[in-house]
Structures are given as C-alpha cells and as structure tokens.
PDB file of N, CA and C in Angstrom:
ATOM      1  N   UNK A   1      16.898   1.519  20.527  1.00  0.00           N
ATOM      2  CA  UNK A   1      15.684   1.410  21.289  1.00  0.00           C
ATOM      3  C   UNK A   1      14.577   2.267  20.684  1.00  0.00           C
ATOM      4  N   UNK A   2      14.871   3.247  20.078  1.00  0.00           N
ATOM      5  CA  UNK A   2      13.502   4.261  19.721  1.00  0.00           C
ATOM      6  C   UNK A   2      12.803   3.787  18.156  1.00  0.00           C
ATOM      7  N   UNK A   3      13.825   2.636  17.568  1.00  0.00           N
ATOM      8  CA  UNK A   3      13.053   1.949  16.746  1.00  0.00           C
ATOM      9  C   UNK A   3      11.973   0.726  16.855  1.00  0.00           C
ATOM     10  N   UNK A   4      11.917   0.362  18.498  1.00  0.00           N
ATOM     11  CA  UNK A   4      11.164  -0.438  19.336  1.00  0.00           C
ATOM     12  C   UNK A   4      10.045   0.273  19.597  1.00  0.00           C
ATOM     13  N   UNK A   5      10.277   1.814  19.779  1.00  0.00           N
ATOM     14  CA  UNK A   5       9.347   2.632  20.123  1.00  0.00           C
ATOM     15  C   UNK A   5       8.401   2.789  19.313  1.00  0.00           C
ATOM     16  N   UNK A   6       8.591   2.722  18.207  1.00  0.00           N
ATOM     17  CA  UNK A   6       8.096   3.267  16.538  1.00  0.00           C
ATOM     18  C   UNK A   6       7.059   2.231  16.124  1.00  0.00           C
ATOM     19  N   UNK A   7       7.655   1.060  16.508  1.00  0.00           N
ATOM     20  CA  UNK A   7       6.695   0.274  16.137  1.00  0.00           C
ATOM     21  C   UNK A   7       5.758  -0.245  16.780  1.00  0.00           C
ATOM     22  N   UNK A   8       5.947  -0.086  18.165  1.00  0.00           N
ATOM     23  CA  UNK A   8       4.698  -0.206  19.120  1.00  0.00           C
ATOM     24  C   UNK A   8       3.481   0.889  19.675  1.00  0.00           C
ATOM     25  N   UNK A   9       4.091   1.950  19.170  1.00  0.00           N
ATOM     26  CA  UNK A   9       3.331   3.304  19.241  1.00  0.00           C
ATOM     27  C   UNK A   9       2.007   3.151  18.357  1.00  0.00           C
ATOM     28  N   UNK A  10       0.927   3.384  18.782  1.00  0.00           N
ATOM     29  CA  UNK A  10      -0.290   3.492  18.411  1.00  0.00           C
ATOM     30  C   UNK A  10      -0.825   4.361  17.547  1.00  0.00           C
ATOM     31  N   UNK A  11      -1.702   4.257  16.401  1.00  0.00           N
ATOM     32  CA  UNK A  11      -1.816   5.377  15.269  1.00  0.00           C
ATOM     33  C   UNK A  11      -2.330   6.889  15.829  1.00  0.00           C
ATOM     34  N   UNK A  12      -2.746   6.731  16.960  1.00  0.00           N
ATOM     35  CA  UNK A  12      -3.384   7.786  17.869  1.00  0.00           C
ATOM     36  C   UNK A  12      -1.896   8.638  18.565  1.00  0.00           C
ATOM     37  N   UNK A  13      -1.517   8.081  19.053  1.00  0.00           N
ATOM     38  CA  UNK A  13       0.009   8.496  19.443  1.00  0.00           C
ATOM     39  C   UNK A  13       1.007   8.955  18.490  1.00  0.00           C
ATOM     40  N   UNK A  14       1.220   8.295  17.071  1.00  0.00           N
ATOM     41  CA  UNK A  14       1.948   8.613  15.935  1.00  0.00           C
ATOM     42  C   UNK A  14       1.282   9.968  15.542  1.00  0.00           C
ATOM     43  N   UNK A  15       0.145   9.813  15.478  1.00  0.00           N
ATOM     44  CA  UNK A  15      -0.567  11.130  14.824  1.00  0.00           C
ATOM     45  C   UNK A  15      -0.293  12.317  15.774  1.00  0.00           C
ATOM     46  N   UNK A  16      -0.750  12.256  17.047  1.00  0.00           N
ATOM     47  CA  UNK A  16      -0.280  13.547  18.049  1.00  0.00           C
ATOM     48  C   UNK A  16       1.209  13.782  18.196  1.00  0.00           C
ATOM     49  N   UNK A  17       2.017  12.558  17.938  1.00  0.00           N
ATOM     50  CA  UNK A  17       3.749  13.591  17.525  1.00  0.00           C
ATOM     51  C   UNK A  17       3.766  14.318  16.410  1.00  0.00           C
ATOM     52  N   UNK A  18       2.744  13.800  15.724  1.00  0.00           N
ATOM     53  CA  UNK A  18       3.403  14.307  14.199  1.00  0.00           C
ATOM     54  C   UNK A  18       2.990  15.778  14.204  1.00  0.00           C
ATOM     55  N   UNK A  19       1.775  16.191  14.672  1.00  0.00           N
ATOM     56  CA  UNK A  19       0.868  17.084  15.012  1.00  0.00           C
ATOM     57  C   UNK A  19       1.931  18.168  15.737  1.00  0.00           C
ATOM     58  N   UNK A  20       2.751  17.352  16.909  1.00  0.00           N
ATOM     59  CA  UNK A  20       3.755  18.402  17.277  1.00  0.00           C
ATOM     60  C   UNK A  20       4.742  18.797  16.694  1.00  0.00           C
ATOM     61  N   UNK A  21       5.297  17.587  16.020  1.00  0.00           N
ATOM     62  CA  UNK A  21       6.785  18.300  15.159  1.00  0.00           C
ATOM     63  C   UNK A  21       5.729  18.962  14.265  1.00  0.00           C
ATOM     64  N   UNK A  22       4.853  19.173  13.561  1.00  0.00           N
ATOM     65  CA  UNK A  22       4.369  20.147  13.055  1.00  0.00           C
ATOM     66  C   UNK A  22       4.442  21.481  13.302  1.00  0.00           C
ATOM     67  N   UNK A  23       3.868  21.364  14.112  1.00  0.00           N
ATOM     68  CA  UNK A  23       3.941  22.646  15.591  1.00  0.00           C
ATOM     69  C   UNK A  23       5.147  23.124  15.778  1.00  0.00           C
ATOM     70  N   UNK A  24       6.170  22.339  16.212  1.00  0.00           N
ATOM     71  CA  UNK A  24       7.274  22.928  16.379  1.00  0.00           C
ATOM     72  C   UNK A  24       8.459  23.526  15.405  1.00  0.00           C
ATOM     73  N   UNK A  25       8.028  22.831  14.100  1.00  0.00           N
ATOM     74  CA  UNK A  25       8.291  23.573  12.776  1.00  0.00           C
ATOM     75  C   UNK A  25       8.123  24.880  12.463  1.00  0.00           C
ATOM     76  N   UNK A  26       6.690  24.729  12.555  1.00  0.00           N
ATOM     77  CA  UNK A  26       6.051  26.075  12.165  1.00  0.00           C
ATOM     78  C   UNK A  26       6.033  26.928  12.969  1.00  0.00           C
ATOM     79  N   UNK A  27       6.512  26.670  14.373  1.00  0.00           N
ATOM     80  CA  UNK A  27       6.838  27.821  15.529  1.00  0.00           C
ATOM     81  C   UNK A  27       8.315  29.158  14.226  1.00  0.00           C
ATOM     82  N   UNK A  28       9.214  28.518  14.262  1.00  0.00           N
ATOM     83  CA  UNK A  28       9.815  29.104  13.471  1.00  0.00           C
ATOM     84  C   UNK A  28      11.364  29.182  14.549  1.00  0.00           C
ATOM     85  N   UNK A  29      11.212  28.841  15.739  1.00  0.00           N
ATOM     86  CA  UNK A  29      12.073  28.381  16.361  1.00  0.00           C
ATOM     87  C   UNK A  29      13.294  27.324  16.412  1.00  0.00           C
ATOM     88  N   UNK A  30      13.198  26.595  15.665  1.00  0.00           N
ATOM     89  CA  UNK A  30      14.256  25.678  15.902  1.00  0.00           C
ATOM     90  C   UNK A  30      15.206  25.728  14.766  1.00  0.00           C
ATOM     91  N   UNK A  31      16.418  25.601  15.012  1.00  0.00           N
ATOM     92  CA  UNK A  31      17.847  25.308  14.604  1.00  0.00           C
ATOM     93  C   UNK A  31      17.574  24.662  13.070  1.00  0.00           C
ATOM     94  N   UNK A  32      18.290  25.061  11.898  1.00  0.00           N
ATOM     95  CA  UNK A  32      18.526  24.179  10.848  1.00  0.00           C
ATOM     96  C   UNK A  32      18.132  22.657  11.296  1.00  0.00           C
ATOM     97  N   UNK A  33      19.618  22.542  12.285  1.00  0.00           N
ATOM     98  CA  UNK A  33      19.863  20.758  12.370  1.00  0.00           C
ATOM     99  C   UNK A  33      18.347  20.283  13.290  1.00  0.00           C
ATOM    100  N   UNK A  34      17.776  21.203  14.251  1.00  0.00           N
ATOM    101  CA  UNK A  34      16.713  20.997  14.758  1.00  0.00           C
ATOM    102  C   UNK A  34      15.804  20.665  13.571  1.00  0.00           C
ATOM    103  N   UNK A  35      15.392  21.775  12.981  1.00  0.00           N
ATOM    104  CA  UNK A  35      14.517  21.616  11.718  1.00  0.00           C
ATOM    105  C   UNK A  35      14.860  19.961  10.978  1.00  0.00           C
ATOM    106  N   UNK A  36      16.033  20.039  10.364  1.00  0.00           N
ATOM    107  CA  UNK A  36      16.327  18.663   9.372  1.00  0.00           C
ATOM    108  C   UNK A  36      15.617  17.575  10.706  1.00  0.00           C
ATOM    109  N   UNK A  37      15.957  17.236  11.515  1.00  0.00           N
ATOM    110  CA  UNK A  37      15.777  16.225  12.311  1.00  0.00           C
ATOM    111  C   UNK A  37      14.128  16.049  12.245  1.00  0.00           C
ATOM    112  N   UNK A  38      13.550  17.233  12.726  1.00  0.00           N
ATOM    113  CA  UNK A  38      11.935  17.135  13.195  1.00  0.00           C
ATOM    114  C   UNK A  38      11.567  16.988  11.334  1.00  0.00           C
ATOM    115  N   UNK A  39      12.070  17.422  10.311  1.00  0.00           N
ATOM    116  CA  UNK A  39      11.335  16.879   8.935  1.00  0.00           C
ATOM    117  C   UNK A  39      11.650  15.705   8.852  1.00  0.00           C
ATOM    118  N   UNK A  40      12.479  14.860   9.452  1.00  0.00           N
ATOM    119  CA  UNK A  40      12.815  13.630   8.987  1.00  0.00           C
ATOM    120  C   UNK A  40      11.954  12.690  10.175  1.00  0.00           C
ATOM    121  N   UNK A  41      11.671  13.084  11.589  1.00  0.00           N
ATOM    122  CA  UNK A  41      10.177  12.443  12.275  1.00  0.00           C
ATOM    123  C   UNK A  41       9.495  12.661  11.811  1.00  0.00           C
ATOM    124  N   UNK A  42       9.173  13.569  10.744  1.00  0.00           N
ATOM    125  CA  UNK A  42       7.781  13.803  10.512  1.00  0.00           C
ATOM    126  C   UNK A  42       7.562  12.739   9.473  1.00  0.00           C
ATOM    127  N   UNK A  43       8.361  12.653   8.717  1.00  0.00           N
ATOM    128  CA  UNK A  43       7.986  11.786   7.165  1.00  0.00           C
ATOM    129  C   UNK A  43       8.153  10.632   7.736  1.00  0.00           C
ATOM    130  N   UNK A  44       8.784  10.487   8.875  1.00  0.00           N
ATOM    131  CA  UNK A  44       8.971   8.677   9.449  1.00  0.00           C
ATOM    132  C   UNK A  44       7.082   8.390   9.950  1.00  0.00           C
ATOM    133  N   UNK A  45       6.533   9.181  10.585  1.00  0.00           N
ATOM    134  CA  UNK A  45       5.399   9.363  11.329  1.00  0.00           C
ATOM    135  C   UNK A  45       4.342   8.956  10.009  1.00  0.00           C
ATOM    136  N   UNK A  46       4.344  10.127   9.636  1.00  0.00           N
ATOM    137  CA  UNK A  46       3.461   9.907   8.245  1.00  0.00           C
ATOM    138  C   UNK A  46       3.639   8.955   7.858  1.00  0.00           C
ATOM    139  N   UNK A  47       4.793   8.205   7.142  1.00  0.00           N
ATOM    140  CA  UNK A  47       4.634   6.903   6.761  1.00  0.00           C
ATOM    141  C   UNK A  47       4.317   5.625   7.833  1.00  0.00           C
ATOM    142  N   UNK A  48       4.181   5.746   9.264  1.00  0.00           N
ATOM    143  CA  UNK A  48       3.662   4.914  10.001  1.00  0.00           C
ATOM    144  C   UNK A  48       2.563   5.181   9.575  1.00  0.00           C
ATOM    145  N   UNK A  49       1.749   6.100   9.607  1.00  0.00           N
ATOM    146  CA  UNK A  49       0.374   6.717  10.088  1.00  0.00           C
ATOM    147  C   UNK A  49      -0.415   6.052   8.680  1.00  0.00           C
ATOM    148  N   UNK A  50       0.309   5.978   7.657  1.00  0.00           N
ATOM    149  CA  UNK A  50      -0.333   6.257   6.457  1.00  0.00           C
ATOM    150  C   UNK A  50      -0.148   4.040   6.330  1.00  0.00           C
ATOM    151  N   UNK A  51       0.641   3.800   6.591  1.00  0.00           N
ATOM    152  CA  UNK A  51       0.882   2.400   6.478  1.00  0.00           C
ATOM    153  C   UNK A  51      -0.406   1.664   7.817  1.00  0.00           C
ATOM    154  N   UNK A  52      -0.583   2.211   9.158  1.00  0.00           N
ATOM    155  CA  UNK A  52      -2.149   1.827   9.827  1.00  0.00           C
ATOM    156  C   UNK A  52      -2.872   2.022   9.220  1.00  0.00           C
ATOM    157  N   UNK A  53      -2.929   3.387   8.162  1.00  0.00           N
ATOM    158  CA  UNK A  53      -4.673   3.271   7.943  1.00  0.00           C
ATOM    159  C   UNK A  53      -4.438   2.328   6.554  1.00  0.00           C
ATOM    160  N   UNK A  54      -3.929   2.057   5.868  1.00  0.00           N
ATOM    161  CA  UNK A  54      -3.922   1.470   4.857  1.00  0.00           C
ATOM    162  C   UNK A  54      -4.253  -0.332   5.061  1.00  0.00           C
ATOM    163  N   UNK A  55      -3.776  -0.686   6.126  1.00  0.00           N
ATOM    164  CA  UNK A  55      -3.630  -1.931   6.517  1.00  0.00           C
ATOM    165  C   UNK A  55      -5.226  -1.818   8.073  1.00  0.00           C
ATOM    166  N   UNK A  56      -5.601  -1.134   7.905  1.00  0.00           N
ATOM    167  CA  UNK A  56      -7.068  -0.765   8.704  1.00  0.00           C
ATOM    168  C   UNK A  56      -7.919  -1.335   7.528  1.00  0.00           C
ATOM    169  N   UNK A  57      -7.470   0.085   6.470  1.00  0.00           N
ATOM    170  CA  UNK A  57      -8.602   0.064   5.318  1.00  0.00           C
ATOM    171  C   UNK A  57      -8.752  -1.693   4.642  1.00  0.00           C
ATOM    172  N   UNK A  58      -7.954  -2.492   4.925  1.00  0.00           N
ATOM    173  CA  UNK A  58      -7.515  -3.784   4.068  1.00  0.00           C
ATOM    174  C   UNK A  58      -8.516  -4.750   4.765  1.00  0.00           C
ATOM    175  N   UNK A  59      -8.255  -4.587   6.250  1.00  0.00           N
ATOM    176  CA  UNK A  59      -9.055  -5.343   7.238  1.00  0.00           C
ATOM    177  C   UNK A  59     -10.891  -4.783   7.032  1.00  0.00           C
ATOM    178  N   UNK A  60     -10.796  -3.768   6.615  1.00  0.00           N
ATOM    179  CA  UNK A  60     -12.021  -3.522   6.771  1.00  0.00           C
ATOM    180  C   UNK A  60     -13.240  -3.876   5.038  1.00  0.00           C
ATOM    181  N   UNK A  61     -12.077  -3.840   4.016  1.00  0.00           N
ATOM    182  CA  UNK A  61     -12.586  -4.435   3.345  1.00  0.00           C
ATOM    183  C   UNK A  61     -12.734  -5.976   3.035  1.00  0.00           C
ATOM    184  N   UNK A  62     -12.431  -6.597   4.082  1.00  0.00           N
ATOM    185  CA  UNK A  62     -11.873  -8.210   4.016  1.00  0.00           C
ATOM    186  C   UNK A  62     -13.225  -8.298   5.017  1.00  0.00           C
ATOM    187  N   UNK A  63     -13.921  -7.605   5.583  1.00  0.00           N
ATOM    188  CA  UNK A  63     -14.470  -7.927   7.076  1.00  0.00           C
ATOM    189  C   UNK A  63     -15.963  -7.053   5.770  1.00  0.00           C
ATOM    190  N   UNK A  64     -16.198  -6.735   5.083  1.00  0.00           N
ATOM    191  CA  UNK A  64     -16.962  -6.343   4.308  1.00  0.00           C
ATOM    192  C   UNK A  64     -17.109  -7.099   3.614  1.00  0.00           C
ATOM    193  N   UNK A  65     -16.409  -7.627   2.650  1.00  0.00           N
ATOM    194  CA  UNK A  65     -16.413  -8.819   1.831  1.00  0.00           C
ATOM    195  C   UNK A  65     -17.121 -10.126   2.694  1.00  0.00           C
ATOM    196  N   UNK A  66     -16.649 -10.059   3.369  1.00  0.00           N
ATOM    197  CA  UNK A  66     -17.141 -11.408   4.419  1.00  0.00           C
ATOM    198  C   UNK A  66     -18.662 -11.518   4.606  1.00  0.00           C
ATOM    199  N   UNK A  67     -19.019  -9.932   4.734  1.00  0.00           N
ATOM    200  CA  UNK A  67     -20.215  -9.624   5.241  1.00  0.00           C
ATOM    201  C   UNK A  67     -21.508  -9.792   4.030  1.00  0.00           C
ATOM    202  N   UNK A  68     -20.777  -9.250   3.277  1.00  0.00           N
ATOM    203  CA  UNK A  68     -21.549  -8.934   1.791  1.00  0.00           C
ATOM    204  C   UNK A  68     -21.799 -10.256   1.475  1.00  0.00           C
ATOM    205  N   UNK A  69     -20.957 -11.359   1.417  1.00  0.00           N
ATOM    206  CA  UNK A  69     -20.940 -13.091   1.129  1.00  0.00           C
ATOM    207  C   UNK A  69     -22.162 -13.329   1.664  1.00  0.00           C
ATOM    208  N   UNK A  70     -21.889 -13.357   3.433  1.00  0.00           N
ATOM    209  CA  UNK A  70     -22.709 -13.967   4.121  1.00  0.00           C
ATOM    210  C   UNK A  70     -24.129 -13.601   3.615  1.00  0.00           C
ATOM    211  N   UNK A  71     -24.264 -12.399   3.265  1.00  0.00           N
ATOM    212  CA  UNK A  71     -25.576 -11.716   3.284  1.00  0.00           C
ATOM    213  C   UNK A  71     -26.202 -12.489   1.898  1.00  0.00           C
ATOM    214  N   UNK A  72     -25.501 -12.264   0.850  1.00  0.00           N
ATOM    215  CA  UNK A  72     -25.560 -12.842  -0.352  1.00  0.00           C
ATOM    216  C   UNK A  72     -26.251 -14.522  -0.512  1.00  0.00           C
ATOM    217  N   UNK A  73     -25.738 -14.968   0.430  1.00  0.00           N
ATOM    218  CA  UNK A  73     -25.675 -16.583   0.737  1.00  0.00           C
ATOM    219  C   UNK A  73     -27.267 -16.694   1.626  1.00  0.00           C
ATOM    220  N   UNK A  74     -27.334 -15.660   2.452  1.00  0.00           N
ATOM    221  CA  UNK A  74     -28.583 -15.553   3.204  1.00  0.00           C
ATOM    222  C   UNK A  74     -29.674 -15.475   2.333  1.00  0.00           C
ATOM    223  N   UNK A  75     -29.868 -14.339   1.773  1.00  0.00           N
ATOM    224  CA  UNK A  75     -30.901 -13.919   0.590  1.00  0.00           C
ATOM    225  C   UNK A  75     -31.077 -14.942  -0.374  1.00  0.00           C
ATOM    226  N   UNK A  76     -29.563 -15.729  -1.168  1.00  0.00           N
ATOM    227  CA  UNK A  76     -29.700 -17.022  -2.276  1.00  0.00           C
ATOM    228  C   UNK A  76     -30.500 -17.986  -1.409  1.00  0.00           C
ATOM    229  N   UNK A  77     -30.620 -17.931   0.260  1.00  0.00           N
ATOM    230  CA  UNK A  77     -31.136 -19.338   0.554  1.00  0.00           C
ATOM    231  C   UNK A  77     -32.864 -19.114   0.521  1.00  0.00           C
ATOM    232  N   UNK A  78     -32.998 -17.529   1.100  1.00  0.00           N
ATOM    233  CA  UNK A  78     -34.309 -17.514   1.391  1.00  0.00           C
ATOM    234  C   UNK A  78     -35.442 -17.436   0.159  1.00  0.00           C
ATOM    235  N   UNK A  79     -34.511 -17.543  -0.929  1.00  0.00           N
ATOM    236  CA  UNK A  79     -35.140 -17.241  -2.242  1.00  0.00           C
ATOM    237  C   UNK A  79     -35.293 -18.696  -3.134  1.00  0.00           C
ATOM    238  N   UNK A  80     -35.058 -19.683  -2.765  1.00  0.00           N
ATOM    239  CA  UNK A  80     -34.622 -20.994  -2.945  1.00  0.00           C
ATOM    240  C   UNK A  80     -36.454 -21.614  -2.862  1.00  0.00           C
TER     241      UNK A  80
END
C-alpha cells in the first residue's frame, strides 16, 4: 500500500517529507537501522521530486513551443 501512496502524493507533499527525513537525520537521533531507512526515503523522495519537476519542465516547454508557433504564425500573417 505505501507504494500507492508514493505515487499519488503531490510534489508539495514529497518535498515537505523529504524536508523532514532531513530533519530527522540531522537531529542526530535516530538508530543506524533508523538512519539507513530515512536515507533510503529520502533518495526515493528526491527521485519523485526530481522526476515532477522534470516532466513540469517538459510540459512547460511544449506549452512554450506552442506559444512561440502561434506567435510566429501571427506576426508571418500580419506581415503578409
């Protein structure tokens, strides 16, 4: 079930766990096996986090491209 979780969790939400197992790392508190566990959410997190913005950044250059066309196509007509 918590791999259901992972993938429906929001980049806003991924980022504030990660922010905590951070936190709770660097407290200096937790157990070896505590520690191994919270480095291994963390690099799971990061690679969510880093795979939204990448696939953000994709949409946003596709939605730029689009824009830049249209504009392009506007200006070729008014110059006609």
């Amino acid at each position: 079930m918590a791999g259901k979780s992972h993938k429906t969790q929001g980049f806003e939400a991924a980022l504030s766990e990660l922010e905590q197992v951070v936190a709770d790392m660097e407290s200096g508190k937790l157990s070896l096996e505590d520690s191994l566990a919270a480095y291994k959410r963390g690099a799971e997190l990061l690679q969510a986090c880093r795979v939204r913005l990448d696939d953000a950044q994709q949409q946003v250059r596709v939605l730029e491209e689009g824009t830049l066309k249209a504009f392009q196509i506007a200006g070729d007509a008014s110059q006609s």
